[in-house]
Protein backbone atom coordinates (compact mmCIF):
# COMPACT_ATOMS: atom_id res chain seq x y z
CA UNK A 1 0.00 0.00 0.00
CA UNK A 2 1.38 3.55 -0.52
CA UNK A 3 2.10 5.40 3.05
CA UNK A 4 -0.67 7.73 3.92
CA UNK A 5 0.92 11.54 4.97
CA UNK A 6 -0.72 11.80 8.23
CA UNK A 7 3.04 13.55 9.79
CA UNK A 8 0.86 16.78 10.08
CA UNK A 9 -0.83 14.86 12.23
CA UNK A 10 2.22 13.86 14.59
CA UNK A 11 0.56 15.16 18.09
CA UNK A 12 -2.61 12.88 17.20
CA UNK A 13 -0.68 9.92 16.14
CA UNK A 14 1.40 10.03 19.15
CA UNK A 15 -1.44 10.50 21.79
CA UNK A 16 -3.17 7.43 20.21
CA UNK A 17 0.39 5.76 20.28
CA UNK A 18 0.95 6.31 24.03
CA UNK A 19 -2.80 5.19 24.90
CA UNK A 20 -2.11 1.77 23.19
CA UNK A 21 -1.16 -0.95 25.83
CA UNK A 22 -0.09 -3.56 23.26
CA UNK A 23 1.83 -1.61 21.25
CA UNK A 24 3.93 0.19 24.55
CA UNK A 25 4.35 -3.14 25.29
CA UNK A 26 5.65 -3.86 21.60
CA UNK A 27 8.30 -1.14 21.90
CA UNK A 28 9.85 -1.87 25.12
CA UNK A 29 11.66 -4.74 23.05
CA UNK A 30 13.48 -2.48 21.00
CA UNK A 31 15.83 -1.45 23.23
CA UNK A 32 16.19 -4.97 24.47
CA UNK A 33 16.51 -6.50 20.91
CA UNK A 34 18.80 -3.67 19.43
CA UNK A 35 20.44 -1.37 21.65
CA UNK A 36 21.82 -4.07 23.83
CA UNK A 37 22.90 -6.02 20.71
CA UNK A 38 24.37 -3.10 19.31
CA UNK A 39 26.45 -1.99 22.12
CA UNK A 40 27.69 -5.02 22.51
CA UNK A 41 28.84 -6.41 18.83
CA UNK A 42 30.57 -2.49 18.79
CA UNK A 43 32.34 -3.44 22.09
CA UNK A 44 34.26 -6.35 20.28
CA UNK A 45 35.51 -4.79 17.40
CA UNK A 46 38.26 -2.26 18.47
CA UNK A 47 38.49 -0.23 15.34
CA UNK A 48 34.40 0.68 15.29
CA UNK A 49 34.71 4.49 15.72
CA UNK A 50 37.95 4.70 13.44
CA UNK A 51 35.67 2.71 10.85
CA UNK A 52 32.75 4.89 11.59
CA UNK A 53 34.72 8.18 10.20
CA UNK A 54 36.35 6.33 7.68
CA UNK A 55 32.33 6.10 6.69
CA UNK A 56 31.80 9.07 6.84
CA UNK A 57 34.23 10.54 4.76
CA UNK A 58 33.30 8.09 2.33
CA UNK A 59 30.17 9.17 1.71
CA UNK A 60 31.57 12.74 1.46
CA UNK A 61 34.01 12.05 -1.06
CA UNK A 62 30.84 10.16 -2.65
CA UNK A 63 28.23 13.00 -2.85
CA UNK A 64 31.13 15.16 -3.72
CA UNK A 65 31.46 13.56 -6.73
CA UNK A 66 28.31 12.16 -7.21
CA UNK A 67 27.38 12.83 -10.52
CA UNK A 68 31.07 10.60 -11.89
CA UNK A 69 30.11 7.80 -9.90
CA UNK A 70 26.25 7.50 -10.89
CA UNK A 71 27.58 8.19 -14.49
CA UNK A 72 29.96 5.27 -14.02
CA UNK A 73 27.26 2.70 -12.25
CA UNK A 74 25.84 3.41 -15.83
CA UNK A 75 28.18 2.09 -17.66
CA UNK A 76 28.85 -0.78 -15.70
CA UNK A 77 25.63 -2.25 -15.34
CA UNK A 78 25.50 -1.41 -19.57
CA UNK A 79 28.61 -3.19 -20.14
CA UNK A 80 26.87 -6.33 -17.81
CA UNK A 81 24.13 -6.39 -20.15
CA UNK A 82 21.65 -4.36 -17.62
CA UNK A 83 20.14 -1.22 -17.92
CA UNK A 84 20.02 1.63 -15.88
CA UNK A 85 16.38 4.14 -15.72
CA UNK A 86 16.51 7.56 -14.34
CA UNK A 87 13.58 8.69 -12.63
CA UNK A 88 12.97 12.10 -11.14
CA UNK A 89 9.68 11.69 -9.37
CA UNK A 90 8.14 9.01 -7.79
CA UNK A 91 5.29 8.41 -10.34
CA UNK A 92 8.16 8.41 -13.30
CA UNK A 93 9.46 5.14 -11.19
CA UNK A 94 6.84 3.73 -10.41
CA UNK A 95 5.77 3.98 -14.51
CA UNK A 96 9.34 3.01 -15.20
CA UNK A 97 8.36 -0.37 -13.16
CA UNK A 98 4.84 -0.87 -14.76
CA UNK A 99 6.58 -0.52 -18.13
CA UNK A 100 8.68 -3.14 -17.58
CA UNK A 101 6.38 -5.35 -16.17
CA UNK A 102 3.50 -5.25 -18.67
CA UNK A 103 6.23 -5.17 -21.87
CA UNK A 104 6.95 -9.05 -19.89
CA UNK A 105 3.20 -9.73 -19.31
CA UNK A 106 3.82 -9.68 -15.26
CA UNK A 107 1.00 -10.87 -13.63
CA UNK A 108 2.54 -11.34 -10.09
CA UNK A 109 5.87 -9.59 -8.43
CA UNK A 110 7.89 -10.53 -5.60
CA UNK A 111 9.33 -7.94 -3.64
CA UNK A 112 12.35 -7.77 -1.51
CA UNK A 113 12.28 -5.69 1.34
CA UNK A 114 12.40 -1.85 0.06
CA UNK A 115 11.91 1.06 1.52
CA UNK A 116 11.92 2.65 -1.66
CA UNK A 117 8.95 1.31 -2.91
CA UNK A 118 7.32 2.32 -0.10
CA UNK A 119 8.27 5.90 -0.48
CA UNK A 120 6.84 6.14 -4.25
CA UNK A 121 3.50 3.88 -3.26
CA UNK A 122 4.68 0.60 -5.91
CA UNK A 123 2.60 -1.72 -4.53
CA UNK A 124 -0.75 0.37 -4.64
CA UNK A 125 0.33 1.55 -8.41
CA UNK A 126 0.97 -2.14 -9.67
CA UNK A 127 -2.24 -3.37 -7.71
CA UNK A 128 -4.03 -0.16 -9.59
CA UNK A 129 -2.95 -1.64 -12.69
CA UNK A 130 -3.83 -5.15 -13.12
CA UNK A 131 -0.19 -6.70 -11.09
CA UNK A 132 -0.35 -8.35 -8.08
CA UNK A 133 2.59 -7.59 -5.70
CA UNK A 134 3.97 -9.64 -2.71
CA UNK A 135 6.17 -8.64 0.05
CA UNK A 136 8.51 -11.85 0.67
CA UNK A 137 10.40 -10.38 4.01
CA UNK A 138 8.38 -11.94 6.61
CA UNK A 139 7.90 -8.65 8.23
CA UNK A 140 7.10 -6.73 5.42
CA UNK A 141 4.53 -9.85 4.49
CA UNK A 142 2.80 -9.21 7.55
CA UNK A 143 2.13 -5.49 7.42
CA UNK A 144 1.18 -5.95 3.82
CA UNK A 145 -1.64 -8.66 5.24
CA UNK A 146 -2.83 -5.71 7.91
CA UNK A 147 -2.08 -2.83 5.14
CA UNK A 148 0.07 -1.30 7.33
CA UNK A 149 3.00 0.59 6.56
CA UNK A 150 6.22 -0.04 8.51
CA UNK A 151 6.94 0.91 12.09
CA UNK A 152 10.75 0.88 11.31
CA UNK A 153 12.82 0.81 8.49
CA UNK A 154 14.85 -2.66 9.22
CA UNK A 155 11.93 -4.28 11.59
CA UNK A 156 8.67 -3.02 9.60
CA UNK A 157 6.49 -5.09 12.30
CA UNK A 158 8.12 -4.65 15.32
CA UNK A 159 5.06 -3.07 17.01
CA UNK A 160 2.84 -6.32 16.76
CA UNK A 161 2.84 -9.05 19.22
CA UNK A 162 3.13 -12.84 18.23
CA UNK A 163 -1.16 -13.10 19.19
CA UNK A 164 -1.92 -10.16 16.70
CA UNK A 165 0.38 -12.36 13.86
CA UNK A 166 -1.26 -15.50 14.10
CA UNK A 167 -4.89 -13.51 14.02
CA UNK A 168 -3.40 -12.12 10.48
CA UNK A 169 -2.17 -15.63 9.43
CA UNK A 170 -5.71 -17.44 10.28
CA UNK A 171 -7.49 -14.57 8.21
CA UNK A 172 -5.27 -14.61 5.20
CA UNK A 173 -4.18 -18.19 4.99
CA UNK A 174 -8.08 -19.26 4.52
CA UNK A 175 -7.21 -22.63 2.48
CA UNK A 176 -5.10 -24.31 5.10
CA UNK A 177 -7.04 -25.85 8.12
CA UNK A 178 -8.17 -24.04 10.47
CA UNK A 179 -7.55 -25.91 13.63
CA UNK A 180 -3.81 -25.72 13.21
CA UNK A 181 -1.32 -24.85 15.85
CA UNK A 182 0.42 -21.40 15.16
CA UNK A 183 0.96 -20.73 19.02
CA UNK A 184 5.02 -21.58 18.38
CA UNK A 185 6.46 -18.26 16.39
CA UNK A 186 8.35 -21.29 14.58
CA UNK A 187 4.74 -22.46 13.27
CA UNK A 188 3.94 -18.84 12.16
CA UNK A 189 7.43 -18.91 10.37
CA UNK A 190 7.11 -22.28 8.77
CA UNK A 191 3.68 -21.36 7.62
CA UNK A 192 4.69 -18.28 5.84
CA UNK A 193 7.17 -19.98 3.87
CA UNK A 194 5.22 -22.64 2.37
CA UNK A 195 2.79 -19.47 1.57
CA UNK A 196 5.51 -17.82 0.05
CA UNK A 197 7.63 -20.85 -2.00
CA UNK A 198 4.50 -20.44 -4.64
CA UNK A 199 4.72 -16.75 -4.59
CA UNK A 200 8.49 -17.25 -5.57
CA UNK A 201 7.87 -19.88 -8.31
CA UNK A 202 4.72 -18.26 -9.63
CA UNK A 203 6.40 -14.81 -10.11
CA UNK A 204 7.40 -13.43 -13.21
CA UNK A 205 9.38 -10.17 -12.58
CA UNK A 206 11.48 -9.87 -8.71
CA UNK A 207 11.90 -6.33 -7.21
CA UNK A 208 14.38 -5.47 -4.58
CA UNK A 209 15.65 -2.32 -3.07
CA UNK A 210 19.50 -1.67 -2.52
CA UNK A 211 21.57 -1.40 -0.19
CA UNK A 212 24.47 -0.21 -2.15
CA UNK A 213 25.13 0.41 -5.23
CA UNK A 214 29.00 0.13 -6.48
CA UNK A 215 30.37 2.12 -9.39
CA UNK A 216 33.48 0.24 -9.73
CA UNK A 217 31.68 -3.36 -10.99
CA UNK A 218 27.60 -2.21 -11.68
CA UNK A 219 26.42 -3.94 -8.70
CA UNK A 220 23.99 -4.12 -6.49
CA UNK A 221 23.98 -5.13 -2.66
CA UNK A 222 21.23 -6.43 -0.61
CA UNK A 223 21.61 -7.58 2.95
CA UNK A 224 19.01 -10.08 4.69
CA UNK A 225 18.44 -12.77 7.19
CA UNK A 226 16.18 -14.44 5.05
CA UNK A 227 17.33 -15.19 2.27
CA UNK A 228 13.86 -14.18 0.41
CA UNK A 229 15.72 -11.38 -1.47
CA UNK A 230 17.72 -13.66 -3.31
CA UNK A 231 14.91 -15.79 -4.44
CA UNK A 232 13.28 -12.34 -5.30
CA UNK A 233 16.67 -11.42 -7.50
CA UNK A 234 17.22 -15.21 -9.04
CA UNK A 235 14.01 -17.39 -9.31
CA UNK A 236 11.82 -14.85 -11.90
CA UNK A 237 12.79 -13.77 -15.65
CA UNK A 238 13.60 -10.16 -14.58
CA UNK A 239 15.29 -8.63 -11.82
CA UNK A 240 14.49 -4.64 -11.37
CA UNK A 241 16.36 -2.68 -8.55
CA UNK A 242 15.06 0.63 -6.88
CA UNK A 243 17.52 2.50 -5.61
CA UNK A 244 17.99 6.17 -4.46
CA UNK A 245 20.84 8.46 -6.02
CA UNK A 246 22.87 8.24 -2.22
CA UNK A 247 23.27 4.85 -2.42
CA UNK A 248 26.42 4.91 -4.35
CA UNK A 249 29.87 3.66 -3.67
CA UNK A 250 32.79 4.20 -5.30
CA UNK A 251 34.44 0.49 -5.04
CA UNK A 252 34.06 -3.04 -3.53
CA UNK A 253 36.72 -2.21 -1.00
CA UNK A 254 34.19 0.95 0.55
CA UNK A 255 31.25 -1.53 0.63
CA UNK A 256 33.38 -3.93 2.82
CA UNK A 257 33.92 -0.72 5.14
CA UNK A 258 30.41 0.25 5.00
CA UNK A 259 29.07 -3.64 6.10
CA UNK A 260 31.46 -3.99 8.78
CA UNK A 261 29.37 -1.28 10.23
CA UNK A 262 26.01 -1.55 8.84
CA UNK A 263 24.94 -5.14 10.30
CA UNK A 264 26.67 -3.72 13.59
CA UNK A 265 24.40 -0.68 13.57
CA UNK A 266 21.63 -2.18 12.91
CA UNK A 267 20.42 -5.20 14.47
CA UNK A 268 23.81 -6.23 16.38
CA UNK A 269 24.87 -8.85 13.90
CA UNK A 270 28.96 -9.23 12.84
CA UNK A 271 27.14 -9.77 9.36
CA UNK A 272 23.76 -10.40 7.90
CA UNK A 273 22.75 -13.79 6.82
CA UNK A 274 23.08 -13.00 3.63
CA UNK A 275 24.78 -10.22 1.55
CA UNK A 276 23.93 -10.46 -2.25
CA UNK A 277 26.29 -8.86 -4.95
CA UNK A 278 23.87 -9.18 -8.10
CA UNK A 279 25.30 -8.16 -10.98
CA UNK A 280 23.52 -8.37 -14.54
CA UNK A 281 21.47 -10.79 -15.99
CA UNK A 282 22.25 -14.00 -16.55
CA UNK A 283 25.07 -15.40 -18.61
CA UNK A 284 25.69 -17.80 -21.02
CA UNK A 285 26.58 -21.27 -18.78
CA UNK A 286 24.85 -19.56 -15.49
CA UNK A 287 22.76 -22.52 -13.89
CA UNK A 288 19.88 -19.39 -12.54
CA UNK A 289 19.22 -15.88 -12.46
CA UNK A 290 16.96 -13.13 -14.66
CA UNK A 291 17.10 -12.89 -18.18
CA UNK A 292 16.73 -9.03 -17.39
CA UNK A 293 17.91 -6.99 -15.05
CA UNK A 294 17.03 -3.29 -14.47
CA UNK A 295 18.06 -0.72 -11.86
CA UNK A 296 15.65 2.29 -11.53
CA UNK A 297 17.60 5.26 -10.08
CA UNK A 298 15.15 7.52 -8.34
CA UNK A 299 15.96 11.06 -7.04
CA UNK A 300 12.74 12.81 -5.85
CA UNK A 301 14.31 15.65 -4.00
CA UNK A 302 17.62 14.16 -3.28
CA UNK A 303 19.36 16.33 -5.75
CA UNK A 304 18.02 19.56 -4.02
CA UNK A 305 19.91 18.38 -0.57
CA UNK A 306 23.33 17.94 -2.61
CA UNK A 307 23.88 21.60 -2.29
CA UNK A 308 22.33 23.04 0.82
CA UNK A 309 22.36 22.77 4.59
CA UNK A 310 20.87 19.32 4.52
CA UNK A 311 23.14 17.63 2.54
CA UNK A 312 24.73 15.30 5.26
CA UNK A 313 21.41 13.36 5.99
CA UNK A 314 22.85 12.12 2.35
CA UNK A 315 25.14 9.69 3.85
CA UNK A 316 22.32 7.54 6.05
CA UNK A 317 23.03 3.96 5.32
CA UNK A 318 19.33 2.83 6.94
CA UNK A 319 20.93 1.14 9.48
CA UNK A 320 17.86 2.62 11.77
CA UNK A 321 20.04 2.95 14.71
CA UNK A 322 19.19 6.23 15.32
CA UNK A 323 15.24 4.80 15.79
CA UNK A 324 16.57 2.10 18.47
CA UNK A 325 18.28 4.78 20.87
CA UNK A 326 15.79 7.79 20.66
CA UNK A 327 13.45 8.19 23.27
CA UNK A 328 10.75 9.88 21.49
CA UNK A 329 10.46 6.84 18.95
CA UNK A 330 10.55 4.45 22.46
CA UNK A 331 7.73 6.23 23.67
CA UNK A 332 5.30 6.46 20.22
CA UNK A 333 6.77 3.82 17.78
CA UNK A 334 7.53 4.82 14.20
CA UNK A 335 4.19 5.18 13.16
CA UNK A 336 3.34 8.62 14.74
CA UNK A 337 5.88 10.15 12.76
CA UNK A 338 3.43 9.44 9.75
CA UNK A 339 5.34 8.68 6.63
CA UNK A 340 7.69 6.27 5.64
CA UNK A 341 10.86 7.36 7.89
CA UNK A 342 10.01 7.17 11.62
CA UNK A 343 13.04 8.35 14.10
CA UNK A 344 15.55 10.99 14.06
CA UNK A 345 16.66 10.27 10.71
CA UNK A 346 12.58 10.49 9.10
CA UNK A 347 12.72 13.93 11.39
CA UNK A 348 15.06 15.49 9.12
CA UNK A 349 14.81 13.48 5.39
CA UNK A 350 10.53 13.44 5.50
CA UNK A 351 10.74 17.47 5.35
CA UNK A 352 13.61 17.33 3.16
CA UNK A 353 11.24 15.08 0.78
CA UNK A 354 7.40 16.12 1.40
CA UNK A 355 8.33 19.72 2.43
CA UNK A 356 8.81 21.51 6.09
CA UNK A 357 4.78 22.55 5.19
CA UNK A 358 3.65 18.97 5.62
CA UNK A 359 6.35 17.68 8.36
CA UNK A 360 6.80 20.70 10.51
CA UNK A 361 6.21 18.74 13.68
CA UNK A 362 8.74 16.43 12.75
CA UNK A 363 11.85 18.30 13.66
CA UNK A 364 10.05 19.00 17.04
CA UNK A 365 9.45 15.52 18.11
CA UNK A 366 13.19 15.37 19.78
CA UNK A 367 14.68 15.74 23.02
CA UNK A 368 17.99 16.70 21.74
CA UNK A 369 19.04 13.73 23.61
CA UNK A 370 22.38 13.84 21.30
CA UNK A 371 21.68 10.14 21.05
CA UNK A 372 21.11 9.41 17.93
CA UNK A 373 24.10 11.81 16.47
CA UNK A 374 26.32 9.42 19.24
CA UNK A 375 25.74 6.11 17.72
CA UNK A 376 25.35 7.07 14.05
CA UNK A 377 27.86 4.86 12.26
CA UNK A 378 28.13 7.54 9.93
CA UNK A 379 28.58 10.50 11.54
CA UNK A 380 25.09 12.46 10.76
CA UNK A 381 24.85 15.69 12.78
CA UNK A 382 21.02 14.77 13.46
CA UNK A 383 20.13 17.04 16.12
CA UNK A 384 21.79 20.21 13.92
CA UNK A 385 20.02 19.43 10.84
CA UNK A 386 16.68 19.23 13.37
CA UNK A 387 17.53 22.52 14.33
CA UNK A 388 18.07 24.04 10.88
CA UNK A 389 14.29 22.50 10.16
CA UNK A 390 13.18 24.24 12.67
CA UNK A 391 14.50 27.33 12.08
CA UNK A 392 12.97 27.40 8.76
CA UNK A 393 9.53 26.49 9.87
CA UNK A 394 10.08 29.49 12.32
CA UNK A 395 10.84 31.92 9.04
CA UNK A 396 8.26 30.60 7.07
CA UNK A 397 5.89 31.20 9.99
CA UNK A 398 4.41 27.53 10.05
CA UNK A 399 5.41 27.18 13.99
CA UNK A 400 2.22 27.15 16.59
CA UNK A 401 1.59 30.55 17.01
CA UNK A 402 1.85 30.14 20.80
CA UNK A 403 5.63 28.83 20.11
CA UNK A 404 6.40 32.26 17.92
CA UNK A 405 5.11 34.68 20.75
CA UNK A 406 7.06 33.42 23.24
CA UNK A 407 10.19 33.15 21.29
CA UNK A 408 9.23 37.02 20.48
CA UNK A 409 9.42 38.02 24.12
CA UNK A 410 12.13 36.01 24.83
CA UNK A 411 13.77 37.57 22.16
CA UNK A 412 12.79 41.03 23.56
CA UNK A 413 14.36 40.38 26.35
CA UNK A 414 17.61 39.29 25.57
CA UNK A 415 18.14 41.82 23.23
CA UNK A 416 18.18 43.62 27.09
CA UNK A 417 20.52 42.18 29.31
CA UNK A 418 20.13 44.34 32.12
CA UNK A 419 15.89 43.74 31.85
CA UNK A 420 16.62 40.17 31.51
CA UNK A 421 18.67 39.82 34.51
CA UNK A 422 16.09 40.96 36.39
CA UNK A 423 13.30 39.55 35.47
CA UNK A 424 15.33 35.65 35.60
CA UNK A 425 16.37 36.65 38.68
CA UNK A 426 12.07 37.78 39.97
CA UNK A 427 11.27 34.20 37.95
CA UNK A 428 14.03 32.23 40.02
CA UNK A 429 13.30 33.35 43.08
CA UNK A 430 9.74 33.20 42.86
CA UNK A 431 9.44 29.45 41.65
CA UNK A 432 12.21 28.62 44.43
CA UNK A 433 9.77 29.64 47.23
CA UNK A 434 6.46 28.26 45.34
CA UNK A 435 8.53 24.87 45.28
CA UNK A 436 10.53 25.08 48.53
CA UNK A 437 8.14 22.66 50.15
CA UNK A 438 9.07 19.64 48.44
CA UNK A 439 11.69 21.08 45.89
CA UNK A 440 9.45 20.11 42.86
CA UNK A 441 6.45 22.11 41.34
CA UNK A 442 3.40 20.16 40.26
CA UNK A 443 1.50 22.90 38.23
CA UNK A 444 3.16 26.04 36.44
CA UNK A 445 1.45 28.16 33.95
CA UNK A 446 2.83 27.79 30.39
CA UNK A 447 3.91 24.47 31.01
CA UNK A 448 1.38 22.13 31.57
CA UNK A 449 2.55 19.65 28.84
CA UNK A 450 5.54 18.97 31.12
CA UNK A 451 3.23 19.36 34.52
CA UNK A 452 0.91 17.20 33.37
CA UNK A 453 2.93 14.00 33.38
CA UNK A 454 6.08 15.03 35.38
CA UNK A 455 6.80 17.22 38.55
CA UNK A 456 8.86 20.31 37.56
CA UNK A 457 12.61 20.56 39.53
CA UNK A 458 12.07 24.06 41.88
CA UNK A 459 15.13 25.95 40.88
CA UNK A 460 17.58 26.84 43.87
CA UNK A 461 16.55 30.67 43.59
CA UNK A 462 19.46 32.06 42.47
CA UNK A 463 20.47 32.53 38.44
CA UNK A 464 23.67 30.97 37.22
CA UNK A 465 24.59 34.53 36.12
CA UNK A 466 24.34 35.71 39.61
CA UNK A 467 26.27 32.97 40.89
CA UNK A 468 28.61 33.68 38.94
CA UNK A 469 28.86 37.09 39.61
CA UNK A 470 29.34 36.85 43.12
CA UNK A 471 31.91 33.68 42.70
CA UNK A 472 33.89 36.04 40.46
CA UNK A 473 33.98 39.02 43.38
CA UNK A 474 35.77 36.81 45.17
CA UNK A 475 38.16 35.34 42.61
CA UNK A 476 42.32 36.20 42.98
């Protein structure tokens, strides 16, 4: 299904998020499943954070020169007997895919996980059109049963319990009987793969995203613990790829740098499963693979971040890291957020994609933790580019009204110092002796989202300026 906008909607989506039992219950295991993992597997490897900026200038160099490596890709995956499609917009890719599909008579697709597709709506468009598309990661399988979109870019169903699963299998899977046991999760996974082995043999054209794309020998790399996206890339006539311009790299010596860190990052792992260099269709004297293969390029606003303050978002590998150690995405799951890309990293790319117009409250839903800039395997100043988001939704006048007064007085008096002095120093003094009774206030005007679910620390009742100033009276 194409993702529904609803990120204007962020402060809805996340009240209904925090009122939902099962799926608070659902998030707690993401920092149990992830964070622990990932701390740990980056414990053992003593060169992480000297890989980690080796990743990052990588991807500098890369989007430096972005426009000689794409251009090379090209003539790779030419010389390999592929083709490469450019496509500005989402609905040019997603007619780019259709194209293909109906010149081949495609009647049914499998799909390896992509977040791509879900950004330009593919499955929707093919369904629109006559083509029947099937999502062969298990979790992806399961939020296309519930037409759902994903929760989180490398664990799309991580907000559903195993109960909620098995109600999805027993509804969908109405030809097999229905008093079988699916109370293991090993039933519900043996189930969906004797669903999906006819899916695989039945299809005629295999989609997968990318998780790099390498200039030097016109590949393209996918990473799994399934082993569904090769099936995907091998088993049906034609193999198309949907990739974003950013997922470049120069050689086969960077992606070995770049998955030493991305399995890491992501779900704790040394190494996926399976990582899947396809390259071309098949050869003379192959035993398997496509008799086409096609690589749609798509840029939809990626170009426009090359040059401006934005552009470092550009190196995000999709690791979702960021997701697993942000407390706002504990607390509301990736859903609230709206679009396709839930977390810190969906904070700044969805404005950078949809506009700051539709995703304003994006760049807002942070703590400024620093979190998710700390464990970024490639360096992405997350909580700057948040700022800079914000900053423009504050020019363009698109903030709450409420927020722009009282950054106007507070601006007043700054532009004061001596007024603003005194006026901290009436404030601090004031809520020291309203709170001096248990050193916490439970109600202050102005602030009753914080009030209303926390006490508020009574200040000591003297500014740091004015401690400062009398330390320094004292001072040799």
């Amino acid at each position: 299904m194409s993702v529904q906008l609803t990120s204007p909607q962020f402060k809805g989506n996340a009240r209904r998020a925090l009122a939902d039992p099962q799926l608070q219950k659902a998030l707690g295991n993401v920092g149990q499943n992830f964070v622990e993992k990932r701390r740990q597997v980056a414990a053992k490897l003593p060169e992480f954070d000297a890989l980690c900026d080796a990743a990052r200038d990588l991807k500098d160099h890369t989007l430096a020169h972005l426009d000689l490596y794409l251009e090379a890709y090209e003539r790779r995956v030419t010389e390999q007997g592929g083709k490469v499609h450019w496509a500005v917009t989402s609905a040019e890719a997603c007619h780019v895919v259709l194209d293909i599909c109906k010149r081949v008579g495609a009647k049914n697709v499998t799909k390896g996980k992509s977040m791509i597709s879900e950004e330009i709506g593919l499955n929707d468009f093919l369904a629109a059109n006559g083509i029947s598309p099937v999502e062969t990661d298990l979790g992806e399988y399961i939020i296309q049963l519930r037409h759902e979109p994903p929760s989180h870019i490398i664990a799309p169903a991580v907000h559903l319990n195993k109960e909620q699963i098995e109600a999805d299998f027993r509804r969908a899977h109405q030809s097999l009987p229905p008093g079988r046991n699916l109370e293991a999760p090993t039933a519900l996974l043996a189930e969906a793969r004797s669903v999906l082995r006819e899916k695989f043999l039945a299809a005629d054209v295999g989609i997968t995203g990318a998780n790099f794309l390498i200039a030097e020998t016109g590949s393209s790399v996918i990473v799994t613990n399934e082993g569904n996206g090769d099936l995907t890339q091998t088993l049906p006539k034609v193999h198309i790829v949907l990739a974003s311009i950013e997922k470049i790299v120069p050689t086969l010596e960077d992606v070995s740098t770049l998955l030493r860190l991305l399995a890491r990052s992501a779900t704790g792992q040394e190494m996926t499963a399976y990582t899947s260099f396809s390259t071309g269709p098949r050869r003379s004297g192959d035993p398997d693979g496509p008799g086409e293969y096609h690589v749609v390029i798509l840029d939809n606003g990626r170009s426009a971040m090359l040059g401006g303050q934005f552009r470092e978002m550009l190196r995000c590998i999709r690791c979702g890291a960021c997701m697993n150690h942000c407390p706002v995405y504990h607390a509301v799951g990736g859903h609230a957020y709206g679009w396709v890309y839930p977390g810190p990293m969906g904070a700044v790319l969805t404005p950078a994609l949809v506009g700051i117009d539709k995703a304003g409250h994006l760049p807002n839903a942070s703590t400024f933790c620093g979190r998710c800039e700390e464990i970024c395997p490639v360096r992405i100043p997350l909580p700057k580019l948040m700022r800079h988001w914000r900053e423009r939704e504050f020019e363009r006048h698109l903030a709450p009204a409420a927020a722009r007064w009282g950054l106007g007085i507070w601006a007043y008096f700054v532009r004061r110092p001596r007024l603003y002095r005194l006026v901290t120093r009436i404030a601090m003094r004031t809520l020291s002796l309203l709170g001096s009774r248990r050193g916490r206030l439970k109600w202050l005007p102005l602030a009753r989202g914080w009030t209303r679910h926390r006490d508020f620390p009574a200040p000591e009742g003297h500014t740091f300026q004015s401690r400062w100033k009398r330390r320094a009276r004292y001072m040799p």
